[in-house]
Protein backbone atom coordinates (compact mmCIF):
# COMPACT_ATOMS: atom_id res chain seq x y z
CA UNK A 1 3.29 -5.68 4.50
CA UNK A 2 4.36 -4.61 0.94
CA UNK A 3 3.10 -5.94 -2.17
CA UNK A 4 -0.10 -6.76 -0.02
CA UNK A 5 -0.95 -3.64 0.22
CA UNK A 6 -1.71 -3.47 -3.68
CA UNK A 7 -4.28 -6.47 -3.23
CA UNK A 8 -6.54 -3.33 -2.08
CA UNK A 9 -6.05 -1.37 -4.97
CA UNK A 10 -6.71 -4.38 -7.73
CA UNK A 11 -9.61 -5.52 -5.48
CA UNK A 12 -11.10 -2.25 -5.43
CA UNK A 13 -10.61 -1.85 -9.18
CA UNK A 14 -12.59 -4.57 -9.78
CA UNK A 15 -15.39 -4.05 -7.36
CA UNK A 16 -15.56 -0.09 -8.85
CA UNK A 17 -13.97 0.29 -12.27
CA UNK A 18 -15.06 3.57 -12.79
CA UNK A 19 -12.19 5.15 -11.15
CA UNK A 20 -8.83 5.29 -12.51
CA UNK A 21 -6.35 2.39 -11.46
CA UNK A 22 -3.47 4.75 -10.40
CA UNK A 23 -5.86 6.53 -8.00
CA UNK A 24 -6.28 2.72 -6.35
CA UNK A 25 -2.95 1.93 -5.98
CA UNK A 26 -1.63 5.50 -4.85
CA UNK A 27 -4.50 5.27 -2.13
CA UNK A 28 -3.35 1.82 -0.76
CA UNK A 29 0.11 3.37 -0.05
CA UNK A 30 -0.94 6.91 1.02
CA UNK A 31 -0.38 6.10 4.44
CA UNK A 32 3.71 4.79 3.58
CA UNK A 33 3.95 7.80 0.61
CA UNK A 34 2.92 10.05 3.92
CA UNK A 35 5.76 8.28 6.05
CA UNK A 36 8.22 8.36 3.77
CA UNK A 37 7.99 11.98 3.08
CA UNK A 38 7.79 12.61 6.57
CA UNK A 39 10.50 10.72 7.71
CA UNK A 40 12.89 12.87 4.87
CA UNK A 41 11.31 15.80 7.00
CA UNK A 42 12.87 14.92 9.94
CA UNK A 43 8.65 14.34 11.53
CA UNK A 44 8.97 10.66 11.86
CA UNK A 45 11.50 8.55 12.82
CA UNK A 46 12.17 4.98 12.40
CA UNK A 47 15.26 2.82 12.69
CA UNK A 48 16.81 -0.69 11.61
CA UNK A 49 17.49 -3.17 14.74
CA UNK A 50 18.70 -6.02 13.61
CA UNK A 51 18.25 -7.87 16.65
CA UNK A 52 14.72 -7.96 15.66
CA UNK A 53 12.90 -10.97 14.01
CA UNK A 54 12.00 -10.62 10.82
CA UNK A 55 11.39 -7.65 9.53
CA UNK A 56 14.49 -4.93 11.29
CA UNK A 57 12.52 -2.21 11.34
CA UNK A 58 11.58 -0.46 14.61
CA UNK A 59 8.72 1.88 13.76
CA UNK A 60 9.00 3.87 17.01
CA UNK A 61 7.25 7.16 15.45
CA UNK A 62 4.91 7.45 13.29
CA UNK A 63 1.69 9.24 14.84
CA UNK A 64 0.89 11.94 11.60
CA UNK A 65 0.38 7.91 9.16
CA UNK A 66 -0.28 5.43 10.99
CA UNK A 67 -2.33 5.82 14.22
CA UNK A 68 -5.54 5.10 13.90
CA UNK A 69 -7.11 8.92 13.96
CA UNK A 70 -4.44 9.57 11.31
CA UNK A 71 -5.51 6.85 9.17
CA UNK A 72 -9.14 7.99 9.29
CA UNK A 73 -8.16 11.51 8.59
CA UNK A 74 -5.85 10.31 5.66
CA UNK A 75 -8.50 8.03 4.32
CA UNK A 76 -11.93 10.39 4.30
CA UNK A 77 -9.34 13.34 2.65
CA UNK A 78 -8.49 11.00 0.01
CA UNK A 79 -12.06 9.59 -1.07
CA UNK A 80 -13.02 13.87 -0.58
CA UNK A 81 -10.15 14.23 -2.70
CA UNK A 82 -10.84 11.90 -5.63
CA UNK A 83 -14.60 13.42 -5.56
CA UNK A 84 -14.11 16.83 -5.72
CA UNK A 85 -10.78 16.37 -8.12
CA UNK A 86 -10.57 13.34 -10.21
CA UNK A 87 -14.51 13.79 -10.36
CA UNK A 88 -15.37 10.24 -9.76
CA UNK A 89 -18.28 8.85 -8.79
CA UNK A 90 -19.66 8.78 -5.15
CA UNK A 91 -19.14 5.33 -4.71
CA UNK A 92 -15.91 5.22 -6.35
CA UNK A 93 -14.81 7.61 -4.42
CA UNK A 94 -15.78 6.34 -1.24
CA UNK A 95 -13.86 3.16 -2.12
CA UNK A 96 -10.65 4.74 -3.03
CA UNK A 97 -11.10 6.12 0.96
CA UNK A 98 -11.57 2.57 2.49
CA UNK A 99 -8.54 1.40 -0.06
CA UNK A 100 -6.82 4.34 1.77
CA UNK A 101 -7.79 2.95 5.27
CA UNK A 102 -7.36 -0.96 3.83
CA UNK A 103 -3.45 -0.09 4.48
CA UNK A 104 -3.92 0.22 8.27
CA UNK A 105 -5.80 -2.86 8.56
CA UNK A 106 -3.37 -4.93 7.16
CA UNK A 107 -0.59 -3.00 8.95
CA UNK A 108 -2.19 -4.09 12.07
CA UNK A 109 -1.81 -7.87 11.31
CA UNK A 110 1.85 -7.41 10.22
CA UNK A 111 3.42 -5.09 12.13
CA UNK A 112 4.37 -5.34 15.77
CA UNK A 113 2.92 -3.20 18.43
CA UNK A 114 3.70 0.35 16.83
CA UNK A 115 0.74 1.39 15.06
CA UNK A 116 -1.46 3.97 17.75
CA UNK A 117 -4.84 3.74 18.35
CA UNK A 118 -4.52 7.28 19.52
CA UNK A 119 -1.42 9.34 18.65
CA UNK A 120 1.27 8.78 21.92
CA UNK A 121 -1.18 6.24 23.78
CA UNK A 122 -1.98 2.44 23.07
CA UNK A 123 0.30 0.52 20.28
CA UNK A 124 -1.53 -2.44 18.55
CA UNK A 125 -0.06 -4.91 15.95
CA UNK A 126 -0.48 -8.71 15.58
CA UNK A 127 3.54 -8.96 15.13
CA UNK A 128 3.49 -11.09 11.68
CA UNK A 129 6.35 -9.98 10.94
CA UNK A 130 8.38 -11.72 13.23
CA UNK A 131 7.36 -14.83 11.33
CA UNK A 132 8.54 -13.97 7.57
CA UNK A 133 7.45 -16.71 5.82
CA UNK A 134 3.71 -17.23 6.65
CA UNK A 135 3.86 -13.29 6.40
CA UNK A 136 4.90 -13.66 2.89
CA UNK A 137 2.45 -16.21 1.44
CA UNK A 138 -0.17 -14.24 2.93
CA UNK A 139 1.03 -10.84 1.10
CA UNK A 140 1.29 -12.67 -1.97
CA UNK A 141 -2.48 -15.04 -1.31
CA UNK A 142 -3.90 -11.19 -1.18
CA UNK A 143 -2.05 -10.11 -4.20
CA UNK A 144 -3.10 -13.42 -6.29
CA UNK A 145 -6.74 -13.30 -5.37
CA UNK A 146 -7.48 -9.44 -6.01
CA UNK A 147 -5.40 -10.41 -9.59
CA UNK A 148 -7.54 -12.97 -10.33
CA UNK A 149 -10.80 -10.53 -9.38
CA UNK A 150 -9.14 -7.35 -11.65
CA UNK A 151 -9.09 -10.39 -14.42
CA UNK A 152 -12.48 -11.25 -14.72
CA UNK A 153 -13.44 -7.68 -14.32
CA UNK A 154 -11.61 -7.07 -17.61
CA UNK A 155 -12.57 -9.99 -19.29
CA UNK A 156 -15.94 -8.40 -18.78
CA UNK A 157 -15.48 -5.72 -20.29
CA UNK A 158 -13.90 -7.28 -23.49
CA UNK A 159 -10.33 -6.17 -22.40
CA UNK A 160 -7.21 -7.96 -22.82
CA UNK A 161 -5.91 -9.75 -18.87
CA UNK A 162 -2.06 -8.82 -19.84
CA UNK A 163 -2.03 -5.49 -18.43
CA UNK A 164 -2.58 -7.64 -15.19
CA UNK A 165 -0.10 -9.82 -15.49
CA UNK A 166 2.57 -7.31 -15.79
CA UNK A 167 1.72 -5.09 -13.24
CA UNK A 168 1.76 -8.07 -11.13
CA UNK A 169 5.13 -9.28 -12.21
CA UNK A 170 6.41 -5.87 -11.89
CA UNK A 171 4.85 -5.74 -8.02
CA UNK A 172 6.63 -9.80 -7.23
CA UNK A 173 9.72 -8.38 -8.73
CA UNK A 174 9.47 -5.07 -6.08
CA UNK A 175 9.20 -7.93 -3.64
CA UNK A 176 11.84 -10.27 -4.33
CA UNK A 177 14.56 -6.84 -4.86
CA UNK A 178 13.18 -6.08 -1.45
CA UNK A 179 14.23 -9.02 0.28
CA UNK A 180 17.35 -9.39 -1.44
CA UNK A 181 18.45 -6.04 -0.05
CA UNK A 182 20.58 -5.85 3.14
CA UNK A 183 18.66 -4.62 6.32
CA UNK A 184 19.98 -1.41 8.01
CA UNK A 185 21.91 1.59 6.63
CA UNK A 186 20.73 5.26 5.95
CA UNK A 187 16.92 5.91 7.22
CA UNK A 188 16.65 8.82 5.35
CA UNK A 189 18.01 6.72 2.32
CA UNK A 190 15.32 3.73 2.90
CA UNK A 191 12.53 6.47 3.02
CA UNK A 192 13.64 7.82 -0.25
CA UNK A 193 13.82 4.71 -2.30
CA UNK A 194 9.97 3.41 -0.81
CA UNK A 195 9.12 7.09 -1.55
CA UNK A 196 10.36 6.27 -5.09
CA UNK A 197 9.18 2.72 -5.30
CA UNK A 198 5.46 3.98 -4.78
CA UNK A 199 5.41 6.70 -7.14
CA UNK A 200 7.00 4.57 -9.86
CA UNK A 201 4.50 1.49 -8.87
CA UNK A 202 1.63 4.39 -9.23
CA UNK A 203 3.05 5.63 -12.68
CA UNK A 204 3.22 1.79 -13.32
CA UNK A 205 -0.80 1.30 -12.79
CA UNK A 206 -1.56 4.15 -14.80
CA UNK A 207 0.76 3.17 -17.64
CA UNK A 208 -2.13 -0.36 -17.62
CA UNK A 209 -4.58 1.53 -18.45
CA UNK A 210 -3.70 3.76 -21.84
CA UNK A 211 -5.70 2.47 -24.61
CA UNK A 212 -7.73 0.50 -23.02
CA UNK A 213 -9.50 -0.95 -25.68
CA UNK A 214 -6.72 -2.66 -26.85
């Protein structure tokens, strides 16, 4: 799951505009801006088998971001987070948590069996992966349909729906680079460009929403 992943964050921007956009988005890849960092740490570990199906990545170690106590932990310090610091409201902040938490949930239908329901014990995962197409359409079904909400939230508001668009083209274009790019090479190299690719993509969402009323 990639660009899926940021179905959350337009989904929950429509449901709760009252928090920012970039705080959305950064929240529905804490979890992955977590493994990334930790992975350049030397914390978690992953590797590229190519004998795999799909998707190469073996995601052998990864208990700090993705099992499930992890997740929780990551996603109630978020919404506490965007309470206490971005100052927004209750319910806004509580959704920014479940966006947080959205990102295990749909790990769990695309990954294989590598995402702990307690760290070192029990590894779930529905394996969609291994089956790249259907994966695919569904990441980019999400995507559309949390678009499409975002949309009609701003056309409520009197705001202009092009803002949406791009950020959207700008996520499919993430997408399409990502599958063009050879599996395997440096792990530490991977986990610096997704590192990247998130903080840009959360620069990105905050760049759709300066003057707003235009």
């Amino acid at each position: 799951m990639f660009i899926g992943h940021y179905a959350a964050a337009l989904a929950a921007k429509a449901a709760q505009p009252k928090a920012p956009l970039w705080a959305y988005v950064g929240a529905s890849q804490l979890l992955d801006i977590g493994w990334s960092s930790l992975v350049l740490a030397g914390v978690e570990k992953f590797r590229f088998d190519p004998a795999l199906p799909g998707s190469p990545l073996d995601l052998y170690h990864m208990p700090y971001t993705h099992s499930l106590p992890a997740a929780l932990i990551w996603s109630g310090a978020a919404g506490l987070a965007a309470r206490l610091i971005l100052k927004v409201p209750g319910g806004a902040a509580v959704l920014i948590g479940l966006t947080v938490f959205s990102h295990w949930i749909l790990d769990f239908l695309v990954h294989r069996p590598d995402l702990e329901l307690w760290p070192g014990q029990n590894k779930v995962g529905l394996a969609w992966w291994n089956f790249p197409t259907p994966e695919l359409i569904l990441e980019f079904t999400l995507l559309a349909l949390a678009a499409v909400a975002w949309t009609a939230n701003r056309k409520g508001e009197g705001l202009k729906a092009w803002p949406v668009a791009a950020l959207v083209a700008f996520l499919c274009a993430q997408q399409l680079i990502n599958a063009l790019l050879p599996g395997g090479g440096s792990t530490a190299g991977m986990a610096m460009l997704a590192l990247v690719t998130y903080l840009l993509t959360t620069a990105a969402a905050k760049l759709t929403e300066l003057g707003r009323r235009g």
